[in-house]
C-alpha atoms as a PDB file:
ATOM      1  CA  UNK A   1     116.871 -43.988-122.021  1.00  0.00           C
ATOM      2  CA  UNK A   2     114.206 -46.202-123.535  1.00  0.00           C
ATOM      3  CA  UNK A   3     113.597 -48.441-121.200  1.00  0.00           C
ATOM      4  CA  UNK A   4     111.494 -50.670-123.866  1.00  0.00           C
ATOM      5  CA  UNK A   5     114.686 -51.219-125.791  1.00  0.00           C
ATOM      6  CA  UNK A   6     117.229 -51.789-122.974  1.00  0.00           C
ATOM      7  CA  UNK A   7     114.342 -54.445-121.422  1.00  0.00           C
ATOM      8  CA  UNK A   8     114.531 -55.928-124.694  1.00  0.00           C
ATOM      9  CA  UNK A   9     117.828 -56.355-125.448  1.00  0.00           C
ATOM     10  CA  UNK A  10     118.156 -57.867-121.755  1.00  0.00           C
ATOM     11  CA  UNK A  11     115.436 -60.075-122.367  1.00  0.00           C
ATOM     12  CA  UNK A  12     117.410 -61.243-125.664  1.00  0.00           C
ATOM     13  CA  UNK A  13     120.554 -61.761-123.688  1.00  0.00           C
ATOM     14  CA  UNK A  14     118.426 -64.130-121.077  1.00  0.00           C
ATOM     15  CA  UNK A  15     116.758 -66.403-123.370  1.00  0.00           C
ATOM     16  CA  UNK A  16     120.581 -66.725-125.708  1.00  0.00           C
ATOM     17  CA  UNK A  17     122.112 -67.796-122.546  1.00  0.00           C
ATOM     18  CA  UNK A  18     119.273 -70.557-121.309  1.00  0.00           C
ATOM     19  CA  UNK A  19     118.761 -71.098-125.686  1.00  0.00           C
ATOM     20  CA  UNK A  20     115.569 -70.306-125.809  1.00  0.00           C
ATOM     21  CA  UNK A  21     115.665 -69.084-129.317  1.00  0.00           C
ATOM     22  CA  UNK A  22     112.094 -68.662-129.693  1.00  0.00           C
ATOM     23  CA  UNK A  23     111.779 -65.657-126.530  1.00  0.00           C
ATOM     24  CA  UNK A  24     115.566 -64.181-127.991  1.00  0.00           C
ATOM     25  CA  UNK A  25     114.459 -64.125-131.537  1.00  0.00           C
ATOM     26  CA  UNK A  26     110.233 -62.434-130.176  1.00  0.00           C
ATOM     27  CA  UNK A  27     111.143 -59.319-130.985  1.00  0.00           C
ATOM     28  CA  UNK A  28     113.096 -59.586-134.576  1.00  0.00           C
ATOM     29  CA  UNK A  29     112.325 -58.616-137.477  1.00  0.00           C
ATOM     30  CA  UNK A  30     111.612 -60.685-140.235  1.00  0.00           C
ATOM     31  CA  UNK A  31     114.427 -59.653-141.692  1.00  0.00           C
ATOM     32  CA  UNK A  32     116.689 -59.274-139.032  1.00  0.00           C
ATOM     33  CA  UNK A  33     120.371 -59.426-139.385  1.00  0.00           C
ATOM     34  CA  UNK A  34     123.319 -60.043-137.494  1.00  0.00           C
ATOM     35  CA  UNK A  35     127.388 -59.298-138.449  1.00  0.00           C
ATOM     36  CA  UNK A  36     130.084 -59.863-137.378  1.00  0.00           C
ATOM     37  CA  UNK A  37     133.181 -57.767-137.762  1.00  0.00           C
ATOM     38  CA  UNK A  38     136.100 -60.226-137.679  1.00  0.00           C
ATOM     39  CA  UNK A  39     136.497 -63.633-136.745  1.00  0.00           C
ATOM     40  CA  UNK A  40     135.180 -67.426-138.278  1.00  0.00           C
ATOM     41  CA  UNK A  41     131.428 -65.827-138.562  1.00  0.00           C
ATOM     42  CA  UNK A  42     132.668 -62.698-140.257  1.00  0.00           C
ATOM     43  CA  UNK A  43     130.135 -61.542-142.032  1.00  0.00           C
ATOM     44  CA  UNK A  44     126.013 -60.907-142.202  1.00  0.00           C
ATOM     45  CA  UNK A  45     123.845 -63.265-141.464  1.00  0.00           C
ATOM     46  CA  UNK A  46     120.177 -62.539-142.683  1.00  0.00           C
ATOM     47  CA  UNK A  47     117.122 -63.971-140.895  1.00  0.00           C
ATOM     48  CA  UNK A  48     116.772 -66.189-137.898  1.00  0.00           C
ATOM     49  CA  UNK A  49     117.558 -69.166-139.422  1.00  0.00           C
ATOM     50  CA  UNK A  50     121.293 -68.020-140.287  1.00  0.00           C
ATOM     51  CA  UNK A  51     122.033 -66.269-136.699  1.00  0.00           C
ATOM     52  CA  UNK A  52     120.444 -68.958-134.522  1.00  0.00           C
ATOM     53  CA  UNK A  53     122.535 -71.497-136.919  1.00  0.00           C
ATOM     54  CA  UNK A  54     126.047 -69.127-136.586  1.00  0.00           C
ATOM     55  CA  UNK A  55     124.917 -69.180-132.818  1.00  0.00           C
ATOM     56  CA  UNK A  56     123.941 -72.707-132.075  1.00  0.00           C
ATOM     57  CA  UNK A  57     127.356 -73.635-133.878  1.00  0.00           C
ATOM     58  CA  UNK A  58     129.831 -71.163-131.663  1.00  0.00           C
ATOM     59  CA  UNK A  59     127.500 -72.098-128.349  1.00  0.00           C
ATOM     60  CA  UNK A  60     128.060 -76.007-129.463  1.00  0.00           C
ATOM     61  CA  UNK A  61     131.807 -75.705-128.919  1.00  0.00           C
ATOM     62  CA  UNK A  62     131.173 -75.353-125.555  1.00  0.00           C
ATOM     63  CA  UNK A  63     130.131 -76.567-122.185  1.00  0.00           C
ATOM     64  CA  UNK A  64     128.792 -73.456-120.804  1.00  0.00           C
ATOM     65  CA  UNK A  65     128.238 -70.054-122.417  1.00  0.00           C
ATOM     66  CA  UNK A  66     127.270 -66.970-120.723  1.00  0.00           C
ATOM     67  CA  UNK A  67     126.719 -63.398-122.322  1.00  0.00           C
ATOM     68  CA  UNK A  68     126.857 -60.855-119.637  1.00  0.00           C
ATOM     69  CA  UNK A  69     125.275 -57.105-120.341  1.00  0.00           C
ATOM     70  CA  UNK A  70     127.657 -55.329-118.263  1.00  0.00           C
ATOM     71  CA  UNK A  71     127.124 -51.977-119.794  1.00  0.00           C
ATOM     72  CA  UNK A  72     123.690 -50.931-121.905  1.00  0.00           C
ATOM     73  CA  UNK A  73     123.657 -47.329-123.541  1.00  0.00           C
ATOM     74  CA  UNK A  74     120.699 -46.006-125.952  1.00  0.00           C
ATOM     75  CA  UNK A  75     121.195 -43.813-128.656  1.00  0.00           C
ATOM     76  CA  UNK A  76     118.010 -43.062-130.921  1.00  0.00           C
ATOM     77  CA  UNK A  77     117.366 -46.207-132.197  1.00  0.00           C
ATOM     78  CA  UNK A  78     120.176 -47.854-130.862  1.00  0.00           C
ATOM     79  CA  UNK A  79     121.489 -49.954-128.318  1.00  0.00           C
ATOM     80  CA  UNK A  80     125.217 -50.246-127.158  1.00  0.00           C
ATOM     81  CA  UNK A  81     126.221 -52.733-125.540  1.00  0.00           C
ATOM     82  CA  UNK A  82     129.469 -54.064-123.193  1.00  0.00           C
ATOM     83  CA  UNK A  83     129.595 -57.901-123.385  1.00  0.00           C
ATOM     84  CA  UNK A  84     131.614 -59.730-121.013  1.00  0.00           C
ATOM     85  CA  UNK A  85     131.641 -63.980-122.448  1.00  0.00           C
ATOM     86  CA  UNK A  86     132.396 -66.414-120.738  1.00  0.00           C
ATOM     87  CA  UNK A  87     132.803 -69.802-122.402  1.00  0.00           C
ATOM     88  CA  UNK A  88     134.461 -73.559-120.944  1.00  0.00           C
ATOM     89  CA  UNK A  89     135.258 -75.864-123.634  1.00  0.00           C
ATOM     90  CA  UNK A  90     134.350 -79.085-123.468  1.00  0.00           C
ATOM     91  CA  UNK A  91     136.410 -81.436-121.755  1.00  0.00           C
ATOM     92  CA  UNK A  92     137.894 -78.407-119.757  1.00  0.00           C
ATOM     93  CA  UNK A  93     137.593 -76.658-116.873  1.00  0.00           C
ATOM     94  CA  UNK A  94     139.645 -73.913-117.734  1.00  0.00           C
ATOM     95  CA  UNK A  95     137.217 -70.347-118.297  1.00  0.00           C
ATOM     96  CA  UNK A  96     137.621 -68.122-121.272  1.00  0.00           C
ATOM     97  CA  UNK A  97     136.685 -64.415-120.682  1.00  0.00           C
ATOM     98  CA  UNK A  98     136.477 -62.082-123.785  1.00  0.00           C
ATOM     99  CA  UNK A  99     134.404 -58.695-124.369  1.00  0.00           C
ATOM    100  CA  UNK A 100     133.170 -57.685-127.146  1.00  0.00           C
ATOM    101  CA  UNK A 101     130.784 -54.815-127.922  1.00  0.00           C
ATOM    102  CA  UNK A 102     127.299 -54.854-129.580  1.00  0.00           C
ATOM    103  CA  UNK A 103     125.380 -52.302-131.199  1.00  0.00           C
ATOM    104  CA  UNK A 104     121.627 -53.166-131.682  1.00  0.00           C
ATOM    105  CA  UNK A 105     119.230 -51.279-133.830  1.00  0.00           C
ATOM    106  CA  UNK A 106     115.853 -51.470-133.171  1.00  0.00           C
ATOM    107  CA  UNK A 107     112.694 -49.586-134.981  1.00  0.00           C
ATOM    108  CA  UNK A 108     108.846 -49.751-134.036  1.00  0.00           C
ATOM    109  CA  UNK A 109     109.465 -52.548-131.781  1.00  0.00           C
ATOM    110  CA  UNK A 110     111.398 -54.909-133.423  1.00  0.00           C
ATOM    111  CA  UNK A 111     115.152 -55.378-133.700  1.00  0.00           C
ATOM    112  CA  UNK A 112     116.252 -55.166-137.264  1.00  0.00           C
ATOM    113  CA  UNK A 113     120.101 -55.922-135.841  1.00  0.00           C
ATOM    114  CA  UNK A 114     123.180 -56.461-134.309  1.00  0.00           C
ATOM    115  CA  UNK A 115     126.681 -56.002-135.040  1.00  0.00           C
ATOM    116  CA  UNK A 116     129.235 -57.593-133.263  1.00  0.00           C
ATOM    117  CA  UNK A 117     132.777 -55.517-132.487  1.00  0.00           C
ATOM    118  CA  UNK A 118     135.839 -57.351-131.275  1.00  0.00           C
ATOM    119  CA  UNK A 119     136.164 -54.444-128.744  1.00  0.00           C
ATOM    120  CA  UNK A 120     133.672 -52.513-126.767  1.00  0.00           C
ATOM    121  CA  UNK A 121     134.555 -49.412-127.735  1.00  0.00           C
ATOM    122  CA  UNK A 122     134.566 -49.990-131.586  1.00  0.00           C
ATOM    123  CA  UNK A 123     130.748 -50.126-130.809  1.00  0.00           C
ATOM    124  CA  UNK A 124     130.354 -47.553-128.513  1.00  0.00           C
ATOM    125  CA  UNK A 125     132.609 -45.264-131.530  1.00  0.00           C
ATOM    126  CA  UNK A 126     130.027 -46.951-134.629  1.00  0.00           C
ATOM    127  CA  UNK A 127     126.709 -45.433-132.671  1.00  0.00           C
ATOM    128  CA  UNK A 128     128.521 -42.223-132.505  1.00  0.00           C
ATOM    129  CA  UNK A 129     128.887 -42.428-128.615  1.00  0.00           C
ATOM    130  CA  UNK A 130     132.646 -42.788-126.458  1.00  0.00           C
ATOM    131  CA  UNK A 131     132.958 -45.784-123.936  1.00  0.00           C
END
């Protein structure tokens, strides 16, 4: 396992949870692009300016927002990941758990993207890999 890549993607994870989208968004590429598989964002999003704006709007719904890395496996040049979120809506207490898997591809360095899978092992399946 690379540990470059896994350190990155859980440095990327750290600064989207405190939103500081200048450290998660150090190591993208230019053209860096994130999609989503299903739901409201379906879709790709191309270049920081779309994902931090598809990002900022979902994390704005909410009080709290926590992406947790729970698994991390590298394949070549990518990186599959088990996400546990946990979100409280405002004017709520009530906590809303979901996973999700992600599947990060990164090259020389810099991550060129992300796609995000309503389930884990859709992810785990796209890199080629069982959860």
């Amino acid at each position: 396992m690379s540990q470059e890549n896994v350190e990155m993607v859980r440095r990327a994870y750290d600064a989207m949870n405190q939103g500081h989208w200048d450290a998660a968004f150090r190591d993208a590429h230019p053209d860096f692009e994130m999609t989503f598989r299903g739901g409201p964002n379906a879709g790709t999003h191309r270049g920081r300016e779309a994902v931090q704006g598809v990002l900022e709007d979902f994390m704005g719904s909410f009080v709290d927002v926590v992406r947790e890395a729970k698994r991390i496996v590298e394949s070549g040049d990518q990186v599959v990941v088990r996400v546990v979120t946990r979100v409280r809506p405002h004017g709520s207490d009530a906590e809303i758990v979901s996973q999700q898997g992600h599947l990060w591809t990164i090259r020389d360095g810099k991550i060129l993207s992300i796609k995000v899978f309503g389930h884990p092992a859709d992810a785990f399946e796209a890199a080629g890999l069982s959860e």
